[in-house]
C-alpha atoms as a PDB file:
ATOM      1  CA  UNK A   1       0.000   0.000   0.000  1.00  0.00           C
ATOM      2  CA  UNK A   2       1.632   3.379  -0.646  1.00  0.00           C
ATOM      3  CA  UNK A   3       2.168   5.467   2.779  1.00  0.00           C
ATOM      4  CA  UNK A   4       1.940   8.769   2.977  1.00  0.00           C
ATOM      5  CA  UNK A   5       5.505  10.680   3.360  1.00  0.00           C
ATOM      6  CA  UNK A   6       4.186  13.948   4.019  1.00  0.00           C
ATOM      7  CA  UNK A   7       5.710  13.147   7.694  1.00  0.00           C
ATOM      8  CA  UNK A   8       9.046  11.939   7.219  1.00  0.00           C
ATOM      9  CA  UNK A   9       9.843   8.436   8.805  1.00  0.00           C
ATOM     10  CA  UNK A  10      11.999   7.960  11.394  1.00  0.00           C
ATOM     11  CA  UNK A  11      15.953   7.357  10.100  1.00  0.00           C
ATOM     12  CA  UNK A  12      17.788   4.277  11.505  1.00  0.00           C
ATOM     13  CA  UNK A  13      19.486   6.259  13.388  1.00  0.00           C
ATOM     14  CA  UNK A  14      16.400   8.014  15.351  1.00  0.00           C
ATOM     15  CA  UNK A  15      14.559   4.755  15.386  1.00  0.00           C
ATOM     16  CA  UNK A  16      17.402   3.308  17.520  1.00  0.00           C
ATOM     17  CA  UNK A  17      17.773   5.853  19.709  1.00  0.00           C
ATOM     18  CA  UNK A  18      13.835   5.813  20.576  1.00  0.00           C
ATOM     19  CA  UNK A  19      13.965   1.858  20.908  1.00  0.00           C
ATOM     20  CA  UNK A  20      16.862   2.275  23.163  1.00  0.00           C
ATOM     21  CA  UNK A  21      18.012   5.229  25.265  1.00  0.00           C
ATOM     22  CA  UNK A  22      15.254   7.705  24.765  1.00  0.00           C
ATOM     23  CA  UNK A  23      12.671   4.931  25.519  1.00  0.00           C
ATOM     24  CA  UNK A  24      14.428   4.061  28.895  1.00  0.00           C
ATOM     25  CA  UNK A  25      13.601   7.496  30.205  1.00  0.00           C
ATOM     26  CA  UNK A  26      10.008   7.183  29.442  1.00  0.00           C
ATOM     27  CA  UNK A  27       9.774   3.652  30.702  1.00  0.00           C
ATOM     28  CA  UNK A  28       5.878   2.459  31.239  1.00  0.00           C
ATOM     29  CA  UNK A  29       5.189   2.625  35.136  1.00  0.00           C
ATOM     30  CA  UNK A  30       3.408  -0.053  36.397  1.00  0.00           C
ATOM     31  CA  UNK A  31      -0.301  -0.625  38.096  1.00  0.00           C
ATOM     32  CA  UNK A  32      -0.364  -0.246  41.619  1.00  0.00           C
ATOM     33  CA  UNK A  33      -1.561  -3.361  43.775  1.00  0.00           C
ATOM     34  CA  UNK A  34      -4.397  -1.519  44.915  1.00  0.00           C
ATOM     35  CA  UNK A  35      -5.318  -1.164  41.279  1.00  0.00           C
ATOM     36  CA  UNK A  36      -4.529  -4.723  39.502  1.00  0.00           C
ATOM     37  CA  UNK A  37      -6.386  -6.816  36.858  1.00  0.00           C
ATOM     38  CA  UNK A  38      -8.128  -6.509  33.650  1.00  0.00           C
ATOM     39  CA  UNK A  39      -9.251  -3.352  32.145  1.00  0.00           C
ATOM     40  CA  UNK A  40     -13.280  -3.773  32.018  1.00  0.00           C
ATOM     41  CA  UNK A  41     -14.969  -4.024  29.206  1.00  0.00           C
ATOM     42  CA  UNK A  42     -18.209  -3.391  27.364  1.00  0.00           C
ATOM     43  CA  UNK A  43     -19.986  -4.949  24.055  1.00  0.00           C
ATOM     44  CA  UNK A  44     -20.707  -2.877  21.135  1.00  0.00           C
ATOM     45  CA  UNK A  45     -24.353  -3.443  20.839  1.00  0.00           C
ATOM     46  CA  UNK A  46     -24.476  -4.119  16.901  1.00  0.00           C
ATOM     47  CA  UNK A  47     -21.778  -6.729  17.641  1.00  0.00           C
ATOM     48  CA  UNK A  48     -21.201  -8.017  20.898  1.00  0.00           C
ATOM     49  CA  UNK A  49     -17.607  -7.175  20.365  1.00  0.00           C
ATOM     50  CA  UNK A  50     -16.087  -6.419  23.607  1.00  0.00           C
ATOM     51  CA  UNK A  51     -14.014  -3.214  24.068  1.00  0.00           C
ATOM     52  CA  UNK A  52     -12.065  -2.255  27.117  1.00  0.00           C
ATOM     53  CA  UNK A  53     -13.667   0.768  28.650  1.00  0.00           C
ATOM     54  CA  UNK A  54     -10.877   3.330  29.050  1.00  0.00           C
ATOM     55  CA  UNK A  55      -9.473   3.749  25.595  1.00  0.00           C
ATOM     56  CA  UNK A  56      -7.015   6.807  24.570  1.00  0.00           C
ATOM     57  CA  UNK A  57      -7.325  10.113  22.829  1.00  0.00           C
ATOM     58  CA  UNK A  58      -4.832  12.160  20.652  1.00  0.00           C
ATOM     59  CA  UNK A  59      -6.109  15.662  19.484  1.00  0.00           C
ATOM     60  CA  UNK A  60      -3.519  17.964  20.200  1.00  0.00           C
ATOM     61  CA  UNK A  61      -0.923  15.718  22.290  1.00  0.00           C
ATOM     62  CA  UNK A  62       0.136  13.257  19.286  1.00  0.00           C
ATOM     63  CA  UNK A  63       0.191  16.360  17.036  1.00  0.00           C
ATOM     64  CA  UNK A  64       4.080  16.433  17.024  1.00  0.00           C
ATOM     65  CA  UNK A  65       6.979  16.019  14.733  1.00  0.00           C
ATOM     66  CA  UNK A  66       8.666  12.462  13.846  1.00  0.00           C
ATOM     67  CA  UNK A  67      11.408  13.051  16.553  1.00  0.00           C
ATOM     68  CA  UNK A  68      13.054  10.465  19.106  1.00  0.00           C
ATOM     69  CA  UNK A  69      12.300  13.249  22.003  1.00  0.00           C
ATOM     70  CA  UNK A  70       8.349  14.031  20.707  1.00  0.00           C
ATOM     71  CA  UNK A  71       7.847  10.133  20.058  1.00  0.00           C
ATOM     72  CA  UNK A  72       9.214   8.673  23.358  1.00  0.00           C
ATOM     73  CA  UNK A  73       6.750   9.333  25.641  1.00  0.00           C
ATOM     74  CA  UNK A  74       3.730   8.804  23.127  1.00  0.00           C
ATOM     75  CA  UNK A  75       5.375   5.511  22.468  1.00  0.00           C
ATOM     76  CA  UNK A  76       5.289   4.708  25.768  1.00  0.00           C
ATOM     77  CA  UNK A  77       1.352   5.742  26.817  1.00  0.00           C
ATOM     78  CA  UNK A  78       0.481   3.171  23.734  1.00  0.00           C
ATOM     79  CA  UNK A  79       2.954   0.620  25.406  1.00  0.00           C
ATOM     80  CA  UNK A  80       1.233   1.332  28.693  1.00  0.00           C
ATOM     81  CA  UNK A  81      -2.134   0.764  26.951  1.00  0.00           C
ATOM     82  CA  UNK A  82      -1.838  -2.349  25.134  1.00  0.00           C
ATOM     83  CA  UNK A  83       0.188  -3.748  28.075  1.00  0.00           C
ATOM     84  CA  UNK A  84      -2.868  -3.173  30.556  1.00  0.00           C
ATOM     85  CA  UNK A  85      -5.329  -4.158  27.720  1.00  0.00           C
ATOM     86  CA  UNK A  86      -7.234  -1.343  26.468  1.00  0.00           C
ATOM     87  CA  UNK A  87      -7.424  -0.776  22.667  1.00  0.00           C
ATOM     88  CA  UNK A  88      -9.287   1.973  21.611  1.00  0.00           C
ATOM     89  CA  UNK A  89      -7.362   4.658  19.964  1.00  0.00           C
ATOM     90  CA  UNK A  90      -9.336   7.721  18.982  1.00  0.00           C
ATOM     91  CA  UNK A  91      -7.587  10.533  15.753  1.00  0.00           C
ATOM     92  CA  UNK A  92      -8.793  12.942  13.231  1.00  0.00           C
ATOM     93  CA  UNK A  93      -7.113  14.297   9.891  1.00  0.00           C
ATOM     94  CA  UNK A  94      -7.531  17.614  12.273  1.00  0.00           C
ATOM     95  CA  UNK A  95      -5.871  16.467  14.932  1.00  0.00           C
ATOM     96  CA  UNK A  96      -2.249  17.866  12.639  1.00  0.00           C
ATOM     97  CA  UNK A  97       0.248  14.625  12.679  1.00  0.00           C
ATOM     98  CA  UNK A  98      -1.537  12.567  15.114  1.00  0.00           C
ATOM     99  CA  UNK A  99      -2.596   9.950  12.563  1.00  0.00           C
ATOM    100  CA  UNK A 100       0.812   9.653  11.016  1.00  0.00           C
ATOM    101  CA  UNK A 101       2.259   9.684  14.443  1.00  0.00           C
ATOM    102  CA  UNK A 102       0.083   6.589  16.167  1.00  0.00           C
ATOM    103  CA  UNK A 103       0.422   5.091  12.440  1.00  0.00           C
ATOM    104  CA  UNK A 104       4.270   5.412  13.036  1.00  0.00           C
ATOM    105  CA  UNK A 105       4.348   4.062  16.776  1.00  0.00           C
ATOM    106  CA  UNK A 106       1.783   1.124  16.146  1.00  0.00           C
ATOM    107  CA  UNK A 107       4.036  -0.223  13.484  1.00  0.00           C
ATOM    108  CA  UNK A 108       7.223   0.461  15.863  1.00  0.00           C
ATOM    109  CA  UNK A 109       5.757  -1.637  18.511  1.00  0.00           C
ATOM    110  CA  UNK A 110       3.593  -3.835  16.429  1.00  0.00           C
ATOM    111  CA  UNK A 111       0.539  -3.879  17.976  1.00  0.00           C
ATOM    112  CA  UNK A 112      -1.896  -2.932  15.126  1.00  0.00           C
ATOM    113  CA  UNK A 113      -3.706  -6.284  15.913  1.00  0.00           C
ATOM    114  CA  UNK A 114      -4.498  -5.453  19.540  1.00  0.00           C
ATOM    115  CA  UNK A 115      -5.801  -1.632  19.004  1.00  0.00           C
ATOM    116  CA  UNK A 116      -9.209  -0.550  17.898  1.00  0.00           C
ATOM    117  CA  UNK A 117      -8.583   2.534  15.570  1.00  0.00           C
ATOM    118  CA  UNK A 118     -10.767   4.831  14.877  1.00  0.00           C
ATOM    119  CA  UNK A 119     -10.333   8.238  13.098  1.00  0.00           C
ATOM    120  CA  UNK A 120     -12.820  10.735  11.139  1.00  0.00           C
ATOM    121  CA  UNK A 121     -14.112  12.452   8.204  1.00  0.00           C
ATOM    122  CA  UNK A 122     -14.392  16.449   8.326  1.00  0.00           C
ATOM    123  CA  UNK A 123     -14.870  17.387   4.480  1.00  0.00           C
ATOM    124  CA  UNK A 124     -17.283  19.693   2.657  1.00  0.00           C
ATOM    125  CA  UNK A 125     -18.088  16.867  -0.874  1.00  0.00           C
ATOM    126  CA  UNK A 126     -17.950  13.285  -1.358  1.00  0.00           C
ATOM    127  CA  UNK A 127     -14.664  14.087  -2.929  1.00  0.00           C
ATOM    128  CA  UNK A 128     -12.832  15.748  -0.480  1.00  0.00           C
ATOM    129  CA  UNK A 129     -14.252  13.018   2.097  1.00  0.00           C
ATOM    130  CA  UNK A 130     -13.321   9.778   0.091  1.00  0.00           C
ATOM    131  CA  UNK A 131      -9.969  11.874  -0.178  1.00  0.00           C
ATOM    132  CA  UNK A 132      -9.577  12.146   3.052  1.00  0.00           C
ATOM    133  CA  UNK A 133     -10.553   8.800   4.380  1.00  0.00           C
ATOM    134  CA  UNK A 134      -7.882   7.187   1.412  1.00  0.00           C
ATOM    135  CA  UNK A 135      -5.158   9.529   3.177  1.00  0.00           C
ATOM    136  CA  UNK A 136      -6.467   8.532   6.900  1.00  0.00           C
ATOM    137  CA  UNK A 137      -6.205   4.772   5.929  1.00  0.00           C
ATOM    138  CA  UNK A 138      -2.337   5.574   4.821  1.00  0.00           C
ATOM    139  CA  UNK A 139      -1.332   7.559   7.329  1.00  0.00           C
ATOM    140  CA  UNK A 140      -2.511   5.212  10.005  1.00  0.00           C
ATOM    141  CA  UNK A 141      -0.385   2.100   7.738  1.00  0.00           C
ATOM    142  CA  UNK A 142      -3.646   0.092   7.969  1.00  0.00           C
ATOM    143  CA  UNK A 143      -5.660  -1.607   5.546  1.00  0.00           C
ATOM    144  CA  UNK A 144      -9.153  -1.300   7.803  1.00  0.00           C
ATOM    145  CA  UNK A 145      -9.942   1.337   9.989  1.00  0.00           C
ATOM    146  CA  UNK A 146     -11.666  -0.267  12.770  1.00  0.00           C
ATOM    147  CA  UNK A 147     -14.401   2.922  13.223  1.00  0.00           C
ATOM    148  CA  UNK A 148     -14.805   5.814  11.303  1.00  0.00           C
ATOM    149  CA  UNK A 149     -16.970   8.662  12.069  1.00  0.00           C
ATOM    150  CA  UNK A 150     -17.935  12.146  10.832  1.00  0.00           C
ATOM    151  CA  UNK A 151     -16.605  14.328  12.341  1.00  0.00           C
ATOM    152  CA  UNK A 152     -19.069  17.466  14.488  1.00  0.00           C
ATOM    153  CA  UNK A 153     -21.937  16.878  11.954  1.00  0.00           C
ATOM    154  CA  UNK A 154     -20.522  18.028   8.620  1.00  0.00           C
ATOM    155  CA  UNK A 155     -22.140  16.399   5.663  1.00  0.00           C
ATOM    156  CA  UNK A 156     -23.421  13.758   7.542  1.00  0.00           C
ATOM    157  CA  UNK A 157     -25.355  12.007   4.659  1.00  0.00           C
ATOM    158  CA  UNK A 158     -22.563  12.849   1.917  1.00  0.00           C
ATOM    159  CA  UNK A 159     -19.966  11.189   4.234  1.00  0.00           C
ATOM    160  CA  UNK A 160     -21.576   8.159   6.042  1.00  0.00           C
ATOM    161  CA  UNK A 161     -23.060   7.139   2.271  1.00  0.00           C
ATOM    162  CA  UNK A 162     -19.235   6.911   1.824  1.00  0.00           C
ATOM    163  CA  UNK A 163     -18.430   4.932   5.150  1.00  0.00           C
ATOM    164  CA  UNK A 164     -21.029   2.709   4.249  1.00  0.00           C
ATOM    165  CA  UNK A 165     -19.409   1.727   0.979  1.00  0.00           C
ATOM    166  CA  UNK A 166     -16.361   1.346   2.531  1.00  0.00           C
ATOM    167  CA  UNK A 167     -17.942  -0.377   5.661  1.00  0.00           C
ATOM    168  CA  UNK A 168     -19.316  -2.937   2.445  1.00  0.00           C
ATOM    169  CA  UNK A 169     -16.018  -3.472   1.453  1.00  0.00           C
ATOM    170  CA  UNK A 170     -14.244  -4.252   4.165  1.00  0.00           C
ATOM    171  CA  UNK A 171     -12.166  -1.171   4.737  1.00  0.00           C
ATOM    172  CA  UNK A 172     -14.057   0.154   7.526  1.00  0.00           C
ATOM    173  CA  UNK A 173     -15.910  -2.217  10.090  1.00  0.00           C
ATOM    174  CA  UNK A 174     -17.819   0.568  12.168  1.00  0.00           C
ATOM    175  CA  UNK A 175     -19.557   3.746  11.417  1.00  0.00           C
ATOM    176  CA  UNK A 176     -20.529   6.572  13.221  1.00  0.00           C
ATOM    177  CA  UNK A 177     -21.043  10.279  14.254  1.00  0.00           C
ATOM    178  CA  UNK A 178     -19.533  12.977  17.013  1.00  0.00           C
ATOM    179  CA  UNK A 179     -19.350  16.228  18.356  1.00  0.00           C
ATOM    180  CA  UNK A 180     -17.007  17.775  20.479  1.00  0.00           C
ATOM    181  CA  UNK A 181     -18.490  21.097  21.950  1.00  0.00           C
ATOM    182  CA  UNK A 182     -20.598  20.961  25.154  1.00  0.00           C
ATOM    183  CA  UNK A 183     -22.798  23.435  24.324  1.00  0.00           C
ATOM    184  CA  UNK A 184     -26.555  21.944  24.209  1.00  0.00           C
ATOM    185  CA  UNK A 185     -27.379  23.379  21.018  1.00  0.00           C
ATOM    186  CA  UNK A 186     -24.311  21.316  19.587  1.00  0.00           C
ATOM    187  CA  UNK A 187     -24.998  18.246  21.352  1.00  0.00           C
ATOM    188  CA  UNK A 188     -28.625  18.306  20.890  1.00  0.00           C
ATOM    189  CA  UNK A 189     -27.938  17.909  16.695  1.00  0.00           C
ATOM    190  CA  UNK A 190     -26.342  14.654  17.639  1.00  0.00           C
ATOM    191  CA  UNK A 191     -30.099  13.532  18.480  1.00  0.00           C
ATOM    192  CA  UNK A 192     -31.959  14.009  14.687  1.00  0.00           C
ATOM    193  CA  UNK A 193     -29.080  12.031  13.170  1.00  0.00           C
ATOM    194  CA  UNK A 194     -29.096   9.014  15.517  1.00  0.00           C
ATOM    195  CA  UNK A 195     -32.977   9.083  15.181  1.00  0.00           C
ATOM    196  CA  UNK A 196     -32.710   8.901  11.317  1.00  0.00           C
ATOM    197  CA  UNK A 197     -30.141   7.556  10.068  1.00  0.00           C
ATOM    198  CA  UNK A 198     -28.368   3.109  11.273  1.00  0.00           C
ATOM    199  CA  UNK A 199     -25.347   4.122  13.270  1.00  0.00           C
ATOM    200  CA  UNK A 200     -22.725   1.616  14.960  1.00  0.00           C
ATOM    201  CA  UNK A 201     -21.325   5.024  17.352  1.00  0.00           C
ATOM    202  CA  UNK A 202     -21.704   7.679  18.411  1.00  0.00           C
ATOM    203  CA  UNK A 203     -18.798  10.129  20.202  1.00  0.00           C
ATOM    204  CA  UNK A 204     -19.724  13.282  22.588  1.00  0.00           C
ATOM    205  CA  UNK A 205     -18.918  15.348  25.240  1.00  0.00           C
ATOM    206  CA  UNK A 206     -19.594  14.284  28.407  1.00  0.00           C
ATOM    207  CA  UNK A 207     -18.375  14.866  31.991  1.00  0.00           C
ATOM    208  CA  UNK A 208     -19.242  15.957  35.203  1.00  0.00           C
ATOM    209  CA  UNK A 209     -19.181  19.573  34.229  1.00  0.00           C
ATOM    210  CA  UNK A 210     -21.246  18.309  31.096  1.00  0.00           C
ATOM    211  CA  UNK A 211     -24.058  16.435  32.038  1.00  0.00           C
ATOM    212  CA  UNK A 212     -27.028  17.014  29.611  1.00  0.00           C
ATOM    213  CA  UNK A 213     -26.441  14.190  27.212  1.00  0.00           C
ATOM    214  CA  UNK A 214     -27.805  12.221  30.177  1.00  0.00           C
ATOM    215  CA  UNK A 215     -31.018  14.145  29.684  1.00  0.00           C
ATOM    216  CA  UNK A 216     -31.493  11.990  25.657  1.00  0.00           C
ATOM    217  CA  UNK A 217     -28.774  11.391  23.974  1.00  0.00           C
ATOM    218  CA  UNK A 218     -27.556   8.981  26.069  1.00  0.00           C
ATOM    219  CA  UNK A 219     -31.085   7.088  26.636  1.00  0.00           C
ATOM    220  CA  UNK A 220     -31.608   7.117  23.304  1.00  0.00           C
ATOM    221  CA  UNK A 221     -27.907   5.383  22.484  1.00  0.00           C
ATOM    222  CA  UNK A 222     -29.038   3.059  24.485  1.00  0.00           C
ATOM    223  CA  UNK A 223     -32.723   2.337  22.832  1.00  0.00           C
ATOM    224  CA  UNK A 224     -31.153   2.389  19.430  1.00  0.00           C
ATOM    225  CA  UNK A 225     -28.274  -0.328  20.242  1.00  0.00           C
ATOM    226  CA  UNK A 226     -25.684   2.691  19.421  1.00  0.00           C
ATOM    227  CA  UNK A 227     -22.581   2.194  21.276  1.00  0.00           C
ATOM    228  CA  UNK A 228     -21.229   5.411  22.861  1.00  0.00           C
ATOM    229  CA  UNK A 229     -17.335   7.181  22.860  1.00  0.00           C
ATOM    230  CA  UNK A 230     -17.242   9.817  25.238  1.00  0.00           C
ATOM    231  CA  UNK A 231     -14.836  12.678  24.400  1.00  0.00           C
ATOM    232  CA  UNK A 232     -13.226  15.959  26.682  1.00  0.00           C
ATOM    233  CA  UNK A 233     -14.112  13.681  30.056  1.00  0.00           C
ATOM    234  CA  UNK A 234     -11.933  15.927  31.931  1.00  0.00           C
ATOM    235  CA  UNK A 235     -14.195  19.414  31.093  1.00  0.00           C
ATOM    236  CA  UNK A 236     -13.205  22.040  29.169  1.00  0.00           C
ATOM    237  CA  UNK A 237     -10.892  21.187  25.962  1.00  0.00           C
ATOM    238  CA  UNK A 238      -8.520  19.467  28.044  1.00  0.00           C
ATOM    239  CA  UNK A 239      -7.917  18.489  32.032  1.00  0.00           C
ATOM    240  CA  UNK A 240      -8.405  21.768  33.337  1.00  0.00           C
ATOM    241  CA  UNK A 241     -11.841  22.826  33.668  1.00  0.00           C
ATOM    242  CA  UNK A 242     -12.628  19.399  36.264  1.00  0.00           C
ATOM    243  CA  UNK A 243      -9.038  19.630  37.640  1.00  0.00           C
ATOM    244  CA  UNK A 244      -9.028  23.609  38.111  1.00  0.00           C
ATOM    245  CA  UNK A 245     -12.425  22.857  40.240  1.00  0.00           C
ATOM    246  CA  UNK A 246     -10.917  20.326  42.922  1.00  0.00           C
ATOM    247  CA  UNK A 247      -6.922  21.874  43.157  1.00  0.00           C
ATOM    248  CA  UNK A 248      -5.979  21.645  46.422  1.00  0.00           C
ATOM    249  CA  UNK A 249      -8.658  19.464  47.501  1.00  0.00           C
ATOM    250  CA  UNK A 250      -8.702  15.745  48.643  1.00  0.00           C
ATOM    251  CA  UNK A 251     -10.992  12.881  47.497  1.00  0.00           C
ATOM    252  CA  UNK A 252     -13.984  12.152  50.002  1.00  0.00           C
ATOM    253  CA  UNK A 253     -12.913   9.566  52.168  1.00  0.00           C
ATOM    254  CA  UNK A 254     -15.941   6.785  50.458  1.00  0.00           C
ATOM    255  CA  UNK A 255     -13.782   7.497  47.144  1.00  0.00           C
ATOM    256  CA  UNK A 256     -11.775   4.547  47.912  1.00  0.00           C
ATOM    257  CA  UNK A 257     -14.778   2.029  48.550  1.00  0.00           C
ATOM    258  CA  UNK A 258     -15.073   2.407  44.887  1.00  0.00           C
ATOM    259  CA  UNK A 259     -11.325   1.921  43.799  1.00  0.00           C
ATOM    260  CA  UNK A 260     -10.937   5.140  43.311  1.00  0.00           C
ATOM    261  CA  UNK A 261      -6.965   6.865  43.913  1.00  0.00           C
ATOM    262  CA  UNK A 262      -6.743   9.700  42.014  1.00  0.00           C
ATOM    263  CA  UNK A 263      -9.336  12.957  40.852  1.00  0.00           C
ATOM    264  CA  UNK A 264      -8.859  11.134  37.238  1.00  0.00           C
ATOM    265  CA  UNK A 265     -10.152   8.278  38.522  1.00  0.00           C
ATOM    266  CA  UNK A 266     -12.983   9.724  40.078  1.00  0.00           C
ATOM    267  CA  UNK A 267     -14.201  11.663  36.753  1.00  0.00           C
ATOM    268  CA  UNK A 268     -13.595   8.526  34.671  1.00  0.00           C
ATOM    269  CA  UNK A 269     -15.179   6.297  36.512  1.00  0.00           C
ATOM    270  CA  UNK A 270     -18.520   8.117  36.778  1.00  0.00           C
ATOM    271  CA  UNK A 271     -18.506   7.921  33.408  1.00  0.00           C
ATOM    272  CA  UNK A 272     -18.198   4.716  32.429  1.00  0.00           C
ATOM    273  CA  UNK A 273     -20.202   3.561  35.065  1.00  0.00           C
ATOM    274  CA  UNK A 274     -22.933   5.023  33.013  1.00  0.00           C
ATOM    275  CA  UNK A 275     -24.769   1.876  31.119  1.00  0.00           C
ATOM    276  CA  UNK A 276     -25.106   3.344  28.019  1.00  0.00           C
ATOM    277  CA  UNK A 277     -20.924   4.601  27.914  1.00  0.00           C
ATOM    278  CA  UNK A 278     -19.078   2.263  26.353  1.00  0.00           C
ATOM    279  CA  UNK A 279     -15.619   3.895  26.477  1.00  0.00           C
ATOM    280  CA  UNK A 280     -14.049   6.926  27.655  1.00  0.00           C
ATOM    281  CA  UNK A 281     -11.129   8.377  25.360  1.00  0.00           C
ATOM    282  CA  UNK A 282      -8.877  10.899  28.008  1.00  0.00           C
ATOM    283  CA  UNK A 283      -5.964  12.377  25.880  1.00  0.00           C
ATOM    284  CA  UNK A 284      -2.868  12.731  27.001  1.00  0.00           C
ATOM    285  CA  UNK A 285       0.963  12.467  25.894  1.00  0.00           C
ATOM    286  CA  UNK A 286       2.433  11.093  29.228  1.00  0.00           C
ATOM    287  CA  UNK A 287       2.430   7.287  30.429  1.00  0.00           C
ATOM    288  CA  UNK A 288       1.712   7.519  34.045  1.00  0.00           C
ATOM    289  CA  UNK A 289      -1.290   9.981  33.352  1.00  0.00           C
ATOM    290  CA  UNK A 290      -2.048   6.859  30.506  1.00  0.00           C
ATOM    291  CA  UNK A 291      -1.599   4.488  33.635  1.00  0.00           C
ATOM    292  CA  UNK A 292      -3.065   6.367  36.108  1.00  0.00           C
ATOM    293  CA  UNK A 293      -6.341   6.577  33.306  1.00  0.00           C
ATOM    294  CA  UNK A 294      -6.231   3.018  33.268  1.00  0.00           C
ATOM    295  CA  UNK A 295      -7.066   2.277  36.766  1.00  0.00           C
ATOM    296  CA  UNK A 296     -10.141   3.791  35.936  1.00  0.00           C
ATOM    297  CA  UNK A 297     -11.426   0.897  34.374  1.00  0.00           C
ATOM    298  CA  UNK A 298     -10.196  -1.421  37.335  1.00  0.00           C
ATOM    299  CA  UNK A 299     -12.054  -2.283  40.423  1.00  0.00           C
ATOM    300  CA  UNK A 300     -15.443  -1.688  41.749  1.00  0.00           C
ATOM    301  CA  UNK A 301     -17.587   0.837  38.959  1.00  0.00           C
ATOM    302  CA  UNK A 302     -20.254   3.167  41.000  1.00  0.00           C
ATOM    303  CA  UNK A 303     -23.602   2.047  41.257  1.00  0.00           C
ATOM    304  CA  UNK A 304     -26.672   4.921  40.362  1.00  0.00           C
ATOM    305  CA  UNK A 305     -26.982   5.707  43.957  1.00  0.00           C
ATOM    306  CA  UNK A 306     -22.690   6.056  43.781  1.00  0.00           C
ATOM    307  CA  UNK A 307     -23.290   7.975  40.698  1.00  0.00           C
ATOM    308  CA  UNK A 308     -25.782  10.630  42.871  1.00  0.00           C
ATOM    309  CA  UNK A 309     -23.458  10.963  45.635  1.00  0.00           C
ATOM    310  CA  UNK A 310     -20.124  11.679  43.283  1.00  0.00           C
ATOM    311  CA  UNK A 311     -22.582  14.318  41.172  1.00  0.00           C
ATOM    312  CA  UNK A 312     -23.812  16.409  44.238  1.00  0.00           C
ATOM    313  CA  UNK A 313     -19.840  16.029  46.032  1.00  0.00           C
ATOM    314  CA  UNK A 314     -18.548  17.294  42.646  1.00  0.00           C
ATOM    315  CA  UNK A 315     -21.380  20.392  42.947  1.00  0.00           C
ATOM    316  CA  UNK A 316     -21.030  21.154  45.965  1.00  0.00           C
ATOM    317  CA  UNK A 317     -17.134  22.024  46.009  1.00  0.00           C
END
């Protein structure tokens, strides 16, 4: 298949260095014993296929050039992942290099065979979308892209009449739709589409500062069989918003009858525990943070009277 050189390749020389040295610093850390075996996981509901419920995003933090210094520690959160479990690896042609960088690091530590990828569309005509999903598909060095989706609602019926082709010929095996913003108007256009149109996904804000999809969109996930990706999990367009909100502050006490060791843990885990989530894609560039994410999907997962008490704590700081 012909690759994409827009991002130059690693030389010998760099690739060494990364596999070696540079890699050392960056070494995976390892679970903690209060936080130890498998990753969780939930089915896709067209499918039964099980995915592990903490899963890994990259807009902005794999956007970086083909370097030994930028690819280290990225290297290492996929190593962390794939060693735990988890597969799902969430990238956009927007998200700059971040396809041709997780392209570049899956084939370094060949593990295309135990991620779920999944990428998206963001084009104006069929064109520039079929286009786009040729140079997404060569980029990532895969033949199938395990879930593609359009990306915030543009040309929804152009582009998933396009994904379904695909999807027909075995170069895409999911389909679906997202939006990023948390504003309601944004989110509530999610709705229309998954009423009208056979989705496999859909991918959308959610968090404790963002809680309306729990008003219908997620309900209605969960009535059509759609499985669900949530996106920005820490508020905000990053970790700040939820982290900004508790700095300085400890977790309750009852925090650890749920397996819960860290304020990411806490945020992740009342989202998954949701039953119509089925995986939760945190971005970040650093493995503990990826390990640390992890433990998330460990342990005991709240219950809806859990869920309550972590909602009103969370207002009430």
């Amino acid at each position: 298949m012909t690759r994409d050189t827009r991002y130059h390749p690693l030389s010998r020389k760099d690739f060494l260095a990364l596999a070696t040295g540079t890699l050392a610093a960056t070494a995976v850390p390892q679970p903690s014993a209060a936080a130890v075996g498998p990753i969780a996981t939930k089915p896709i509901p067209k499918s039964g296929e099980n995915l592990p419920i903490i899963g890994l995003g990259t807009s902005r933090v794999f956007d970086v050039n083909m370097n030994p210094s930028d690819l280290a520690p990225r290297r290492g959160v996929i190593q962390a992942m794939v060693t735990a479990g988890a597969t799902v690896i969430d990238t956009a042609p927007s998200y700059g290099k971040s396809e041709a960088v997780v392209g570049t690091l899956l084939d370094q530590l060949d593990v295309r065979d135990k991620v779920f990828l999944a990428t998206k569309v963001l084009a104006r005509s069929k064109e520039e979308g079929l286009g786009q999903m040729d140079t997404s598909i060569n980029r990532l060095n895969t033949d199938v892209v395990d879930l593609n989706q359009v990306h915030n609602l543009v040309e929804t019926e152009t582009q998933l009449k396009s994904m379904r082709a695909w999807r027909d010929e075995g170069r895409i095996r999911y389909i679906g739709i997202t939006h990023f913003f948390p504003w309601f108007e944004q989110q509530e256009a999610l709705g229309p589409v998954m009423e009208k149109e056979s989705l496999d996904f859909v991918q959308l804000n959610y968090s404790l500062a963002v809680r309306q999809p729990e008003n219908r969109l997620l309900p209605m996930a969960a009535d059509k069989g759609v499985a669900v990706l949530v996106n920005v999990p820490f508020g905000g367009f990053g970790r700040k918003r939820l982290f900004n909100t508790v700095k300085g502050k400890k977790l309750p006490g009852w925090a650890a009858d749920l397996d819960i060791n860290s304020w990411a843990q806490f945020f992740l885990k009342f989202i998954v525990s949701h039953p119509a989530v089925t995986c939760v894609i945190p971005a970040t560039s650093k493995p503990h943070h990826m390990v640390d994410n992890l433990n998330a999907g460990r342990g005991r997962m709240p219950s809806a009277a859990d869920r309550k008490k972590m909602s009103a704590f969370f207002d009430n700081i």
